[in-house]
PDB file of N, CA and C in Angstrom:
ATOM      1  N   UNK A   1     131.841 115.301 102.484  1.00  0.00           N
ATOM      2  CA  UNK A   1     132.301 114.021 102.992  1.00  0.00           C
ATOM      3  C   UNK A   1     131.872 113.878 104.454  1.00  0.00           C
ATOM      4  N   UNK A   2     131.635 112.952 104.910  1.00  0.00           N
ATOM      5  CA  UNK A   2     130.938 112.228 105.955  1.00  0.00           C
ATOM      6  C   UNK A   2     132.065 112.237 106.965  1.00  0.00           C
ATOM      7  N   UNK A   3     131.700 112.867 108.312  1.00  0.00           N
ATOM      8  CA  UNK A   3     132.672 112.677 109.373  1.00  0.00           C
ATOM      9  C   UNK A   3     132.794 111.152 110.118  1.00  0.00           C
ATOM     10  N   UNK A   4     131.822 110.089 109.884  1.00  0.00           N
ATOM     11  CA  UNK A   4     131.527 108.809 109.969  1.00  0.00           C
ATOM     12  C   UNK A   4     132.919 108.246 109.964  1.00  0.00           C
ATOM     13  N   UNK A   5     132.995 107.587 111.233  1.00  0.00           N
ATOM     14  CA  UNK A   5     134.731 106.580 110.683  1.00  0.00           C
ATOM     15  C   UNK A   5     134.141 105.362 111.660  1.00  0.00           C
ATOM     16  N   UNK A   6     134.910 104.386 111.308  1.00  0.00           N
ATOM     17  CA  UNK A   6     134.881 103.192 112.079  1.00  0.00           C
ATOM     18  C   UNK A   6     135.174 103.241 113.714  1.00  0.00           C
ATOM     19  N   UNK A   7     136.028 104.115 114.042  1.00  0.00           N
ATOM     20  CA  UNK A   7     135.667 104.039 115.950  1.00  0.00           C
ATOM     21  C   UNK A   7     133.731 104.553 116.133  1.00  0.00           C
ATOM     22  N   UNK A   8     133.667 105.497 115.106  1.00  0.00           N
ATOM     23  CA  UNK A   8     132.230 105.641 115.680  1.00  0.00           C
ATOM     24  C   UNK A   8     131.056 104.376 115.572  1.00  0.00           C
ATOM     25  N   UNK A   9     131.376 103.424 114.560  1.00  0.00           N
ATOM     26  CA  UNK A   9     131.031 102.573 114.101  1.00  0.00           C
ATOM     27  C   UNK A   9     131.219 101.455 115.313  1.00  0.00           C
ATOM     28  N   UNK A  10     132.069 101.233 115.312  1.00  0.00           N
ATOM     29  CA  UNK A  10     133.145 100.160 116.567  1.00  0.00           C
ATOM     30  C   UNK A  10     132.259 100.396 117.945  1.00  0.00           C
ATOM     31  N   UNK A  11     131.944 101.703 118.137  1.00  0.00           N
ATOM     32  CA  UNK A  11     131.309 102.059 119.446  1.00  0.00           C
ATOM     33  C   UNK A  11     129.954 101.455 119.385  1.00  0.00           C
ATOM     34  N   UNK A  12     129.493 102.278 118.154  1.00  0.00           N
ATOM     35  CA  UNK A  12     128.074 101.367 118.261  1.00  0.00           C
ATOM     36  C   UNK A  12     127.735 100.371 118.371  1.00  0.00           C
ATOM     37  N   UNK A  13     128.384  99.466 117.602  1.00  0.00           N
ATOM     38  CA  UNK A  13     128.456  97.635 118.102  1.00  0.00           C
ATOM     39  C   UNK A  13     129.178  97.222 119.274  1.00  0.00           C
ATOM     40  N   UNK A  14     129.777  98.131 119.592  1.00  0.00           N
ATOM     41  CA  UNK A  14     129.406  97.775 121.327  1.00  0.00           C
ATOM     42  C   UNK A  14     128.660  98.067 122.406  1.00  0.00           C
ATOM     43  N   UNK A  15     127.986  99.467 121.747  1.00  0.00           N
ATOM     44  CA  UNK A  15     126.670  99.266 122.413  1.00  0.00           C
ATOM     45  C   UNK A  15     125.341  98.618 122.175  1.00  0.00           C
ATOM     46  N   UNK A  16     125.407  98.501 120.974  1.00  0.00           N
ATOM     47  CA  UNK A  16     124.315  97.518 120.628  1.00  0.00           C
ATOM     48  C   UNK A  16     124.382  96.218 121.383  1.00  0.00           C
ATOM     49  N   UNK A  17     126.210  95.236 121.293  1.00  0.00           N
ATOM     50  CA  UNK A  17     125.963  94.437 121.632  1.00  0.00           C
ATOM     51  C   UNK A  17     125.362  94.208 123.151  1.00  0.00           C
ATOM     52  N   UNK A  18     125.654  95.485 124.359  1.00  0.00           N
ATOM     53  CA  UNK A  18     125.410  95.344 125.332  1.00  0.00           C
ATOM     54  C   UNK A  18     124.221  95.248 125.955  1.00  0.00           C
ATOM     55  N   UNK A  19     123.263  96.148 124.645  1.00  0.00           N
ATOM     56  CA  UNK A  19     121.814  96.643 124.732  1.00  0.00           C
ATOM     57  C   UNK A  19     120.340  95.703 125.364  1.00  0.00           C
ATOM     58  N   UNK A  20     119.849  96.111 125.828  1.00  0.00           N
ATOM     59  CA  UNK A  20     118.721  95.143 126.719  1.00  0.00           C
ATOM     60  C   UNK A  20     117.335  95.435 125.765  1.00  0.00           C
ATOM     61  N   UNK A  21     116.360  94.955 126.140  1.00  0.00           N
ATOM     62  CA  UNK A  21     115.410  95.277 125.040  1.00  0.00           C
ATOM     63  C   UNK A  21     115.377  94.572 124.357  1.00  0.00           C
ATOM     64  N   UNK A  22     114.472  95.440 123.093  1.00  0.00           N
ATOM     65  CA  UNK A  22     114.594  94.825 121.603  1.00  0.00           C
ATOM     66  C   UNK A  22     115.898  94.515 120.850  1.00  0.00           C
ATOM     67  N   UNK A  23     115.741  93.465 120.610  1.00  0.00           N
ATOM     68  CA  UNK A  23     117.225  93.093 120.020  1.00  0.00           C
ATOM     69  C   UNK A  23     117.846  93.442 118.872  1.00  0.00           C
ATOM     70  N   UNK A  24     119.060  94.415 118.444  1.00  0.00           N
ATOM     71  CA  UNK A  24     119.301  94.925 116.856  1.00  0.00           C
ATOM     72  C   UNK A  24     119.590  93.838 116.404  1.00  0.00           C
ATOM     73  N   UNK A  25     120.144  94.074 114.828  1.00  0.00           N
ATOM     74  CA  UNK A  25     120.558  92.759 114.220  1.00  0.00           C
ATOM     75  C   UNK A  25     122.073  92.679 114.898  1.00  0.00           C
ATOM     76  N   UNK A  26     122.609  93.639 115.557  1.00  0.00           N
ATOM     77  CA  UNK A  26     124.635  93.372 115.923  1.00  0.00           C
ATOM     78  C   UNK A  26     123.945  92.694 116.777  1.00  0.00           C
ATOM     79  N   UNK A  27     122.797  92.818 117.941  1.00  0.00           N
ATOM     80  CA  UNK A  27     122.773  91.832 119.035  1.00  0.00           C
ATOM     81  C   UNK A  27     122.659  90.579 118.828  1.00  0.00           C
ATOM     82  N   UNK A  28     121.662  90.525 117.939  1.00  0.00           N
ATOM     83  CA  UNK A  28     121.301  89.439 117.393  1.00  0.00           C
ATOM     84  C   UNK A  28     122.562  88.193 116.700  1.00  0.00           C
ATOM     85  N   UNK A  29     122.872  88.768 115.794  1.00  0.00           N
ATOM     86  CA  UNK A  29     124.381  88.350 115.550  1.00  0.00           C
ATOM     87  C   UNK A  29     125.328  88.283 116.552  1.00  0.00           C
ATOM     88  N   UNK A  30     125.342  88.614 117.446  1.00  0.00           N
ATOM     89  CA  UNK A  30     126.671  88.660 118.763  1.00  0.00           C
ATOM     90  C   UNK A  30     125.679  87.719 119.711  1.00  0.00           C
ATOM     91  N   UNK A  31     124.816  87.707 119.858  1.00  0.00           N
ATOM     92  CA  UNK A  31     123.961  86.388 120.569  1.00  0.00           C
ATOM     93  C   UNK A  31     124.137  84.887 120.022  1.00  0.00           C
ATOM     94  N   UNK A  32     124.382  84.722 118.294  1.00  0.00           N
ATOM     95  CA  UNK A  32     124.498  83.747 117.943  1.00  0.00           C
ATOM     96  C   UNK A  32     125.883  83.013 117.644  1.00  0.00           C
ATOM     97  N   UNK A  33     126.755  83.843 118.438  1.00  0.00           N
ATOM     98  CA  UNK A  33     128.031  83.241 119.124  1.00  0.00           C
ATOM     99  C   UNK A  33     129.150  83.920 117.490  1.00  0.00           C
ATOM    100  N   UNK A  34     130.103  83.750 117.623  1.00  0.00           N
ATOM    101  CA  UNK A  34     131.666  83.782 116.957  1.00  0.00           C
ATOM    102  C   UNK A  34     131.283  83.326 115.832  1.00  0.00           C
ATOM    103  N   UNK A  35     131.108  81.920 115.861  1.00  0.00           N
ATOM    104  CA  UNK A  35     130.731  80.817 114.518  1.00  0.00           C
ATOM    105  C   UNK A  35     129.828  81.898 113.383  1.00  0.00           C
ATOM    106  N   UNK A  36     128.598  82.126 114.012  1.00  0.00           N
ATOM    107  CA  UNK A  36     127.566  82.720 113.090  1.00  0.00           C
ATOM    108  C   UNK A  36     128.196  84.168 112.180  1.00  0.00           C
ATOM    109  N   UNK A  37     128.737  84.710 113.240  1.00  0.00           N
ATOM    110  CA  UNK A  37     129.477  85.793 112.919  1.00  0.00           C
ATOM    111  C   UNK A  37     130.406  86.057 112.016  1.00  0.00           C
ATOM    112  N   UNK A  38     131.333  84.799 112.508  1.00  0.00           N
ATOM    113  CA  UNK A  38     132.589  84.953 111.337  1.00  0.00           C
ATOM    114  C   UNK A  38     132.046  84.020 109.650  1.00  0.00           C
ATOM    115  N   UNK A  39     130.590  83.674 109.741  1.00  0.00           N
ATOM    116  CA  UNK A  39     130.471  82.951 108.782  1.00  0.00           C
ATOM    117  C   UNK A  39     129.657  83.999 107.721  1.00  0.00           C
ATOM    118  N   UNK A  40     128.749  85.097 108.448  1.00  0.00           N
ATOM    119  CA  UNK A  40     129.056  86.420 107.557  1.00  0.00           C
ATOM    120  C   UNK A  40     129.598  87.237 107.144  1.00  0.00           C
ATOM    121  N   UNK A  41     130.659  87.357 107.620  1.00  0.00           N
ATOM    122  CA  UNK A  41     132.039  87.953 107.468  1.00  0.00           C
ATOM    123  C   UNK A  41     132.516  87.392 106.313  1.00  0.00           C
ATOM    124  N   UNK A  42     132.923  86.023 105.993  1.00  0.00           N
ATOM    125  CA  UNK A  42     132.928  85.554 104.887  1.00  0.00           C
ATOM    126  C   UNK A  42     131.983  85.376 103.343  1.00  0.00           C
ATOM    127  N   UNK A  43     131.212  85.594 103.873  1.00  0.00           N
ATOM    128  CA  UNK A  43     130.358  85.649 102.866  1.00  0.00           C
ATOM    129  C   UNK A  43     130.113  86.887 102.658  1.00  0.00           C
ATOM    130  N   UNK A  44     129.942  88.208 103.029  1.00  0.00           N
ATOM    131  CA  UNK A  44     129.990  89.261 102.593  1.00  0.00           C
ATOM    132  C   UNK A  44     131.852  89.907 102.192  1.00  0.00           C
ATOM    133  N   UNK A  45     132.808  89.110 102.222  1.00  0.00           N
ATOM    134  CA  UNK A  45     133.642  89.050 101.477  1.00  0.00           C
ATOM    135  C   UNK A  45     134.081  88.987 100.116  1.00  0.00           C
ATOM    136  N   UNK A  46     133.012  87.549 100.038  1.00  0.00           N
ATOM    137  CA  UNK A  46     132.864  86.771  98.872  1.00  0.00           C
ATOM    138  C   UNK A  46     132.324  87.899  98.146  1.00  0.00           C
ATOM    139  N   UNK A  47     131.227  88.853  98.528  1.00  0.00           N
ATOM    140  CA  UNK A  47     130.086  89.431  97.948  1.00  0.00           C
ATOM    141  C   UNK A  47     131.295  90.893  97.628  1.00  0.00           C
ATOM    142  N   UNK A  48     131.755  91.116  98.262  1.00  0.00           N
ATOM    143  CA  UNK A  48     133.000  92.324  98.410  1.00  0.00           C
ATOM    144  C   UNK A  48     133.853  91.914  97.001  1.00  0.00           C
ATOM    145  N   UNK A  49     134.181  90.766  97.003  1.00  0.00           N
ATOM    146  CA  UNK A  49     135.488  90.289  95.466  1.00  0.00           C
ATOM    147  C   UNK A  49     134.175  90.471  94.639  1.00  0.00           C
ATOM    148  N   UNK A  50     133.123  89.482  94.555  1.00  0.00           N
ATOM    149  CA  UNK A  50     132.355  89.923  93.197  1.00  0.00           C
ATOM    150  C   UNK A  50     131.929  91.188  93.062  1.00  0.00           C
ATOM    151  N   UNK A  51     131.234  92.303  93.738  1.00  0.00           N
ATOM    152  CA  UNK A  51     131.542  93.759  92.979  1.00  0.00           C
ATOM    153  C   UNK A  51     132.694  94.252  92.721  1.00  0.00           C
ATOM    154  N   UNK A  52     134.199  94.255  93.454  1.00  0.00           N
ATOM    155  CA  UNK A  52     135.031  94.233  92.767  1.00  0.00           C
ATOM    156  C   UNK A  52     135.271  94.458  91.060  1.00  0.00           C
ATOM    157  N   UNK A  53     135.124  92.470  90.886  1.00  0.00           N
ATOM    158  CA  UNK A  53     135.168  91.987  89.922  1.00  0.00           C
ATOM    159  C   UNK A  53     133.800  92.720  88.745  1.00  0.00           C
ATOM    160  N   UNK A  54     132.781  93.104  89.247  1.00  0.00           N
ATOM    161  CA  UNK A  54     132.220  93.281  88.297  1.00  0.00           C
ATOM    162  C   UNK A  54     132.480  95.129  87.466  1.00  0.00           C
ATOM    163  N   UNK A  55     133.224  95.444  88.249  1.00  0.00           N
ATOM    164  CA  UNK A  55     133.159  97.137  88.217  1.00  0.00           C
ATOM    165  C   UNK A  55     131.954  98.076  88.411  1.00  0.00           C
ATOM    166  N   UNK A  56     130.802  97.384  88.907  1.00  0.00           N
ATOM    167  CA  UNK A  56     130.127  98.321  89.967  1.00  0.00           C
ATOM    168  C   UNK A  56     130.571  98.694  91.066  1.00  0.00           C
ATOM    169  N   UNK A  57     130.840 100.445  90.796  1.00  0.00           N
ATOM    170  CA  UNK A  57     131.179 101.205  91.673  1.00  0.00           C
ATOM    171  C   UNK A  57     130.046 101.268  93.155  1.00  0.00           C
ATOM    172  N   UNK A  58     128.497 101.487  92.832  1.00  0.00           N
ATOM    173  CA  UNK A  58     127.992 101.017  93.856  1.00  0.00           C
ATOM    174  C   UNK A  58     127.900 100.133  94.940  1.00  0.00           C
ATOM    175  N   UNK A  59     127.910  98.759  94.343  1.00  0.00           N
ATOM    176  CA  UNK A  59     127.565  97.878  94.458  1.00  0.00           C
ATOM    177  C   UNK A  59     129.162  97.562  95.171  1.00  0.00           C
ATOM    178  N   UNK A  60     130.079  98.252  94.808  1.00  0.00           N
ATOM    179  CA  UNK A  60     131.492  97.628  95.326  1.00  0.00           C
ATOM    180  C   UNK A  60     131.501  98.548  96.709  1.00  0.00           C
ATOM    181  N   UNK A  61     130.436  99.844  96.715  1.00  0.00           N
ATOM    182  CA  UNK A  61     130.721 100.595  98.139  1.00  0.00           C
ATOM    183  C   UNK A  61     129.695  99.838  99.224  1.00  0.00           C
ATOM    184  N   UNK A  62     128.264  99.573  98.638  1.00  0.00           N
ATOM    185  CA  UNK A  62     127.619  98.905  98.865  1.00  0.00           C
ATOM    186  C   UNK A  62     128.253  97.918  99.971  1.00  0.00           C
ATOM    187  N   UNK A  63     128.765  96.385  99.402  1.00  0.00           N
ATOM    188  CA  UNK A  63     129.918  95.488 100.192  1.00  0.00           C
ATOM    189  C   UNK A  63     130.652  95.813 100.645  1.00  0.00           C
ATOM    190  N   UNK A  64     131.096  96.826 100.676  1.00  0.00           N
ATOM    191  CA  UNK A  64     132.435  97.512 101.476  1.00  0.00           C
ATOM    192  C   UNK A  64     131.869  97.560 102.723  1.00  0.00           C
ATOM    193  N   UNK A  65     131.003  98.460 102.759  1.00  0.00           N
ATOM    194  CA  UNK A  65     130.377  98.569 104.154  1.00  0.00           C
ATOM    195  C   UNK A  65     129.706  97.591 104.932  1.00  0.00           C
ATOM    196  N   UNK A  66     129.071  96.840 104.122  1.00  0.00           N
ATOM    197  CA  UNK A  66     128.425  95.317 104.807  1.00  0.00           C
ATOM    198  C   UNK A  66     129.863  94.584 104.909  1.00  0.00           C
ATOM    199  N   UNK A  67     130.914  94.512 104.465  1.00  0.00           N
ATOM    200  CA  UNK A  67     132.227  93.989 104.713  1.00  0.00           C
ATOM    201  C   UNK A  67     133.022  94.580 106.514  1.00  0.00           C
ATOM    202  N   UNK A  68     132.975  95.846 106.347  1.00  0.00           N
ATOM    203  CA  UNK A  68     133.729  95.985 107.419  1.00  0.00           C
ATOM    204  C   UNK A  68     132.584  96.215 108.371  1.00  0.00           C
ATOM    205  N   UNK A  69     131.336  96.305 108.640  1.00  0.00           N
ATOM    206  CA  UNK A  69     130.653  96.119 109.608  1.00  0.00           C
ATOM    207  C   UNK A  69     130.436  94.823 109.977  1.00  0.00           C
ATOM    208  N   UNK A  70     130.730  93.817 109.111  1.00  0.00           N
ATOM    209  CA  UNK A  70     130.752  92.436 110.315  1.00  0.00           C
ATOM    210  C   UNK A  70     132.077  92.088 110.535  1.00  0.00           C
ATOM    211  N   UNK A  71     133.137  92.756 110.026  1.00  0.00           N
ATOM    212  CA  UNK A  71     134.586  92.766 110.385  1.00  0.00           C
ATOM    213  C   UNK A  71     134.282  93.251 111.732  1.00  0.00           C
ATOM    214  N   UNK A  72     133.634  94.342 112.148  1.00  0.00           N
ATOM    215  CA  UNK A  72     133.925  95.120 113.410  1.00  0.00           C
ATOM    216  C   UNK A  72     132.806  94.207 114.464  1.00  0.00           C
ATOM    217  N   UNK A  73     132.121  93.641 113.636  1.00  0.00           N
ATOM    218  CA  UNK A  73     131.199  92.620 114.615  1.00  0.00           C
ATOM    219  C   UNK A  73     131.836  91.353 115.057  1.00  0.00           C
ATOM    220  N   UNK A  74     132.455  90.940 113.915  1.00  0.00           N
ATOM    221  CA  UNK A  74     133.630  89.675 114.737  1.00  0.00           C
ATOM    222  C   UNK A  74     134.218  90.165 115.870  1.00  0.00           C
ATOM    223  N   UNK A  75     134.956  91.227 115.252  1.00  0.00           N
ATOM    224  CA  UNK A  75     136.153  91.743 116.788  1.00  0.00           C
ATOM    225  C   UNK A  75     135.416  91.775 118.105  1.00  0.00           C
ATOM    226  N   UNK A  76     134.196  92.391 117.945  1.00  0.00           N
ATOM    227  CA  UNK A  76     133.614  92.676 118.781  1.00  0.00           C
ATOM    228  C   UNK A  76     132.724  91.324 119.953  1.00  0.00           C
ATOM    229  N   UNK A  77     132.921  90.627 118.796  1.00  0.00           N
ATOM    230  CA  UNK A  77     132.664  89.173 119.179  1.00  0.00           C
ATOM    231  C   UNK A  77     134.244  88.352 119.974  1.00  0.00           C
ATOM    232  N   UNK A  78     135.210  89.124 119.868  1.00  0.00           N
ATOM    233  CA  UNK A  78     136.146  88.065 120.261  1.00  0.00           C
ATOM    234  C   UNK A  78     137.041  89.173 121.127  1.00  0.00           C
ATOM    235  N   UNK A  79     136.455  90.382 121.501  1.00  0.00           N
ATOM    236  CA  UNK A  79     136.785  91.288 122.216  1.00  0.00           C
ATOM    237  C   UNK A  79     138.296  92.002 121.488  1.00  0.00           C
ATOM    238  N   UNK A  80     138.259  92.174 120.304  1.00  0.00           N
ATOM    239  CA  UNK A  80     139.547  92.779 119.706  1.00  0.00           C
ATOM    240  C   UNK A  80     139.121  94.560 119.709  1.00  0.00           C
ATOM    241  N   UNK A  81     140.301  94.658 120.135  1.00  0.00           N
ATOM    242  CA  UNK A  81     139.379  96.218 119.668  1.00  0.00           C
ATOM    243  C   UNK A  81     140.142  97.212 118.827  1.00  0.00           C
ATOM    244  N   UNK A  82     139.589  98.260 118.066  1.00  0.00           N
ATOM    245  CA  UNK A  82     139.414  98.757 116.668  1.00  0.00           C
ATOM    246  C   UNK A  82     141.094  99.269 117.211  1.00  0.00           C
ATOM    247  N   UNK A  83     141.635 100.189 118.256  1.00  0.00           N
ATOM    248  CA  UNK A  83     142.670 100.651 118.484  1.00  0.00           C
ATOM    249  C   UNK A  83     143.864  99.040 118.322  1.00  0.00           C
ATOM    250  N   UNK A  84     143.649  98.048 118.870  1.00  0.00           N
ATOM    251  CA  UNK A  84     144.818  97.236 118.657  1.00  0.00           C
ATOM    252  C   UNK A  84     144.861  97.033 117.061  1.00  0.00           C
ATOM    253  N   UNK A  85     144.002  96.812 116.241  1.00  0.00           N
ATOM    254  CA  UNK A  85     143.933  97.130 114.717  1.00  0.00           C
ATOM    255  C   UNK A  85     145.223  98.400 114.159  1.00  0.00           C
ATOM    256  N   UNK A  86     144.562  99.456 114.744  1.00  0.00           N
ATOM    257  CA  UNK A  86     144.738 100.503 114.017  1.00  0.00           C
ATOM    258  C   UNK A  86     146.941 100.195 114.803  1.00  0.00           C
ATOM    259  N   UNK A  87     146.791  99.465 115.873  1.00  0.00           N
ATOM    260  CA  UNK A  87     147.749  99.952 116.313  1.00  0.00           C
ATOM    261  C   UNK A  87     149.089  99.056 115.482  1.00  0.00           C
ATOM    262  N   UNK A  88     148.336  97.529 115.504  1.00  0.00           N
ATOM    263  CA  UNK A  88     149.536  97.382 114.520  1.00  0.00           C
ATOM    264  C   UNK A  88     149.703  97.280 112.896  1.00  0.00           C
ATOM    265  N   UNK A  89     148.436  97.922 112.314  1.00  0.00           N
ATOM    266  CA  UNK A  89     148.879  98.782 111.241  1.00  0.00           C
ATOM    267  C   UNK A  89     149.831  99.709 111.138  1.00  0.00           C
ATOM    268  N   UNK A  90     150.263 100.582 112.006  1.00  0.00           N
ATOM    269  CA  UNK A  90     150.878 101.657 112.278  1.00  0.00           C
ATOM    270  C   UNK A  90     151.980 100.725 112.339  1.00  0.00           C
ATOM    271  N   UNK A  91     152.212  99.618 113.526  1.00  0.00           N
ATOM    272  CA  UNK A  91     153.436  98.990 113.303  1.00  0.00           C
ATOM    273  C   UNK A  91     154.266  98.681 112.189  1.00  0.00           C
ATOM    274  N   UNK A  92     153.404  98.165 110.946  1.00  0.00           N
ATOM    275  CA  UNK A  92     153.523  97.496 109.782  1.00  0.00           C
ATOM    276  C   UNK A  92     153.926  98.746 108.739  1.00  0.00           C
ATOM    277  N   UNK A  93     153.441  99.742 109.093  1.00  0.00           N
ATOM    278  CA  UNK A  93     154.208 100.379 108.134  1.00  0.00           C
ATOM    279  C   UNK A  93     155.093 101.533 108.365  1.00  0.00           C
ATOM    280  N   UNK A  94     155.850 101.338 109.931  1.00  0.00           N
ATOM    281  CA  UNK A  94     156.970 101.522 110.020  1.00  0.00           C
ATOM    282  C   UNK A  94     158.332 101.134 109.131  1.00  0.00           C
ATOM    283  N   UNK A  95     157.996 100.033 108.140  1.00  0.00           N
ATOM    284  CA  UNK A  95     158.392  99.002 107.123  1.00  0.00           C
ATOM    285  C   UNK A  95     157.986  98.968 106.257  1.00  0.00           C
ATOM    286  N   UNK A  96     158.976  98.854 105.333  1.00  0.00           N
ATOM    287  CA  UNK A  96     158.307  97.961 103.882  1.00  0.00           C
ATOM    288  C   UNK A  96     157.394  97.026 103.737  1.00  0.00           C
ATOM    289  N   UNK A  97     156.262  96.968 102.896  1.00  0.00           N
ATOM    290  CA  UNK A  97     155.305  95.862 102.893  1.00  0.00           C
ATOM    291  C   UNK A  97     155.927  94.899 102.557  1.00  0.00           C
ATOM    292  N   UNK A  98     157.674  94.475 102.394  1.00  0.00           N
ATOM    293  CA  UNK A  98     157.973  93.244 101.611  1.00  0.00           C
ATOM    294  C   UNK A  98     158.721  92.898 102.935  1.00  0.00           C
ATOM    295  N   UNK A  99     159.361  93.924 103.967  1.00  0.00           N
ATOM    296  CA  UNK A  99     160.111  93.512 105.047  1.00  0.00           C
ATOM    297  C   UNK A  99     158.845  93.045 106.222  1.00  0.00           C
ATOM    298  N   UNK A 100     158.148  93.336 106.098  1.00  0.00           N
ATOM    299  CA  UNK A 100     157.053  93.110 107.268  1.00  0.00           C
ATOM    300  C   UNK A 100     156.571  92.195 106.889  1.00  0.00           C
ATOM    301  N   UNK A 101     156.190  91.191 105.365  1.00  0.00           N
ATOM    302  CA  UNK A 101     155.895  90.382 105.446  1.00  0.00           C
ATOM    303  C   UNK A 101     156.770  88.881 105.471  1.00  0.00           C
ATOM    304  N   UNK A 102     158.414  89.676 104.955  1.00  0.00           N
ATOM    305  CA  UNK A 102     159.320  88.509 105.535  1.00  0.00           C
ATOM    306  C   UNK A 102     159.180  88.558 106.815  1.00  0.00           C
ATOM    307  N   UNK A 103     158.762  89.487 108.106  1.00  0.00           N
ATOM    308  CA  UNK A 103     159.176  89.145 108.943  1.00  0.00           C
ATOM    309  C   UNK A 103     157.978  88.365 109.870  1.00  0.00           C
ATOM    310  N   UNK A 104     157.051  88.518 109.360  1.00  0.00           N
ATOM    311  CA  UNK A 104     155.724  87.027 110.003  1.00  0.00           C
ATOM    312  C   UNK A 104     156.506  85.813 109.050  1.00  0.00           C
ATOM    313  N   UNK A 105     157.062  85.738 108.539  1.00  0.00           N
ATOM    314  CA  UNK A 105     157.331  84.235 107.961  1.00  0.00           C
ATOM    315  C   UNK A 105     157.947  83.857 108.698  1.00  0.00           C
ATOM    316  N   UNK A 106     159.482  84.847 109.430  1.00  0.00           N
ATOM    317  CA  UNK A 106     160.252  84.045 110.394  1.00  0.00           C
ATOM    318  C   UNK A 106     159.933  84.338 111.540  1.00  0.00           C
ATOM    319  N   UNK A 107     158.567  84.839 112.139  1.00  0.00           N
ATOM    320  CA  UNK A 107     158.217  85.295 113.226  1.00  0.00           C
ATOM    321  C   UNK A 107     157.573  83.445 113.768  1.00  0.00           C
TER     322      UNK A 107
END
């Protein structure tokens, strides 16, 4: 198994995005503003439910990863970073998944 996790991931698209030079595709994508960004994000979503749905196991790890690498390219686009994520996950399941989600309803 792969020591690979998403802070190492997270780092790189922030150095990419900072990078001078030849332009990667995160620069490239983080050059073409929020909009462009979050509109692949969605669409490799879309692409994430249909392997799902089809029960390709590949093809469902495949989107997984094109899924949360423009997840981490949005954030990175709107300056969120991977620790405030991780941090209120941790919040959320201090709780029940049924008490934490009554409590954004009356939040």
């Amino acid at each position: 198994m792969s020591d690979f996790d998403l802070n190492q991931l997270a780092a790189l698209i922030a150095e990419r995005a900072r990078a001078g030079g030849d332009k990667s595709y995160t620069k490239k994508l983080l050059d073409e503003g929020v909009q462009k960004c979050a509109k692949k994000l969605g669409e490799e979503a879309t692409e994430t439910v249909v392997a799902a749905l089809s029960g390709d196991k590949q093809a469902m790890v495949n989107e997984s990863a094109d899924l949360l690498y423009h997840l981490l390219v949005v954030l990175e686009a709107r300056g969120v970073k991977l620790a405030d994520i991780y941090a209120e996950l941790e919040r959320r399941t201090a709780q029940s998944g049924f008490e934490e989600k009554a409590s954004r309803k009356s939040g």
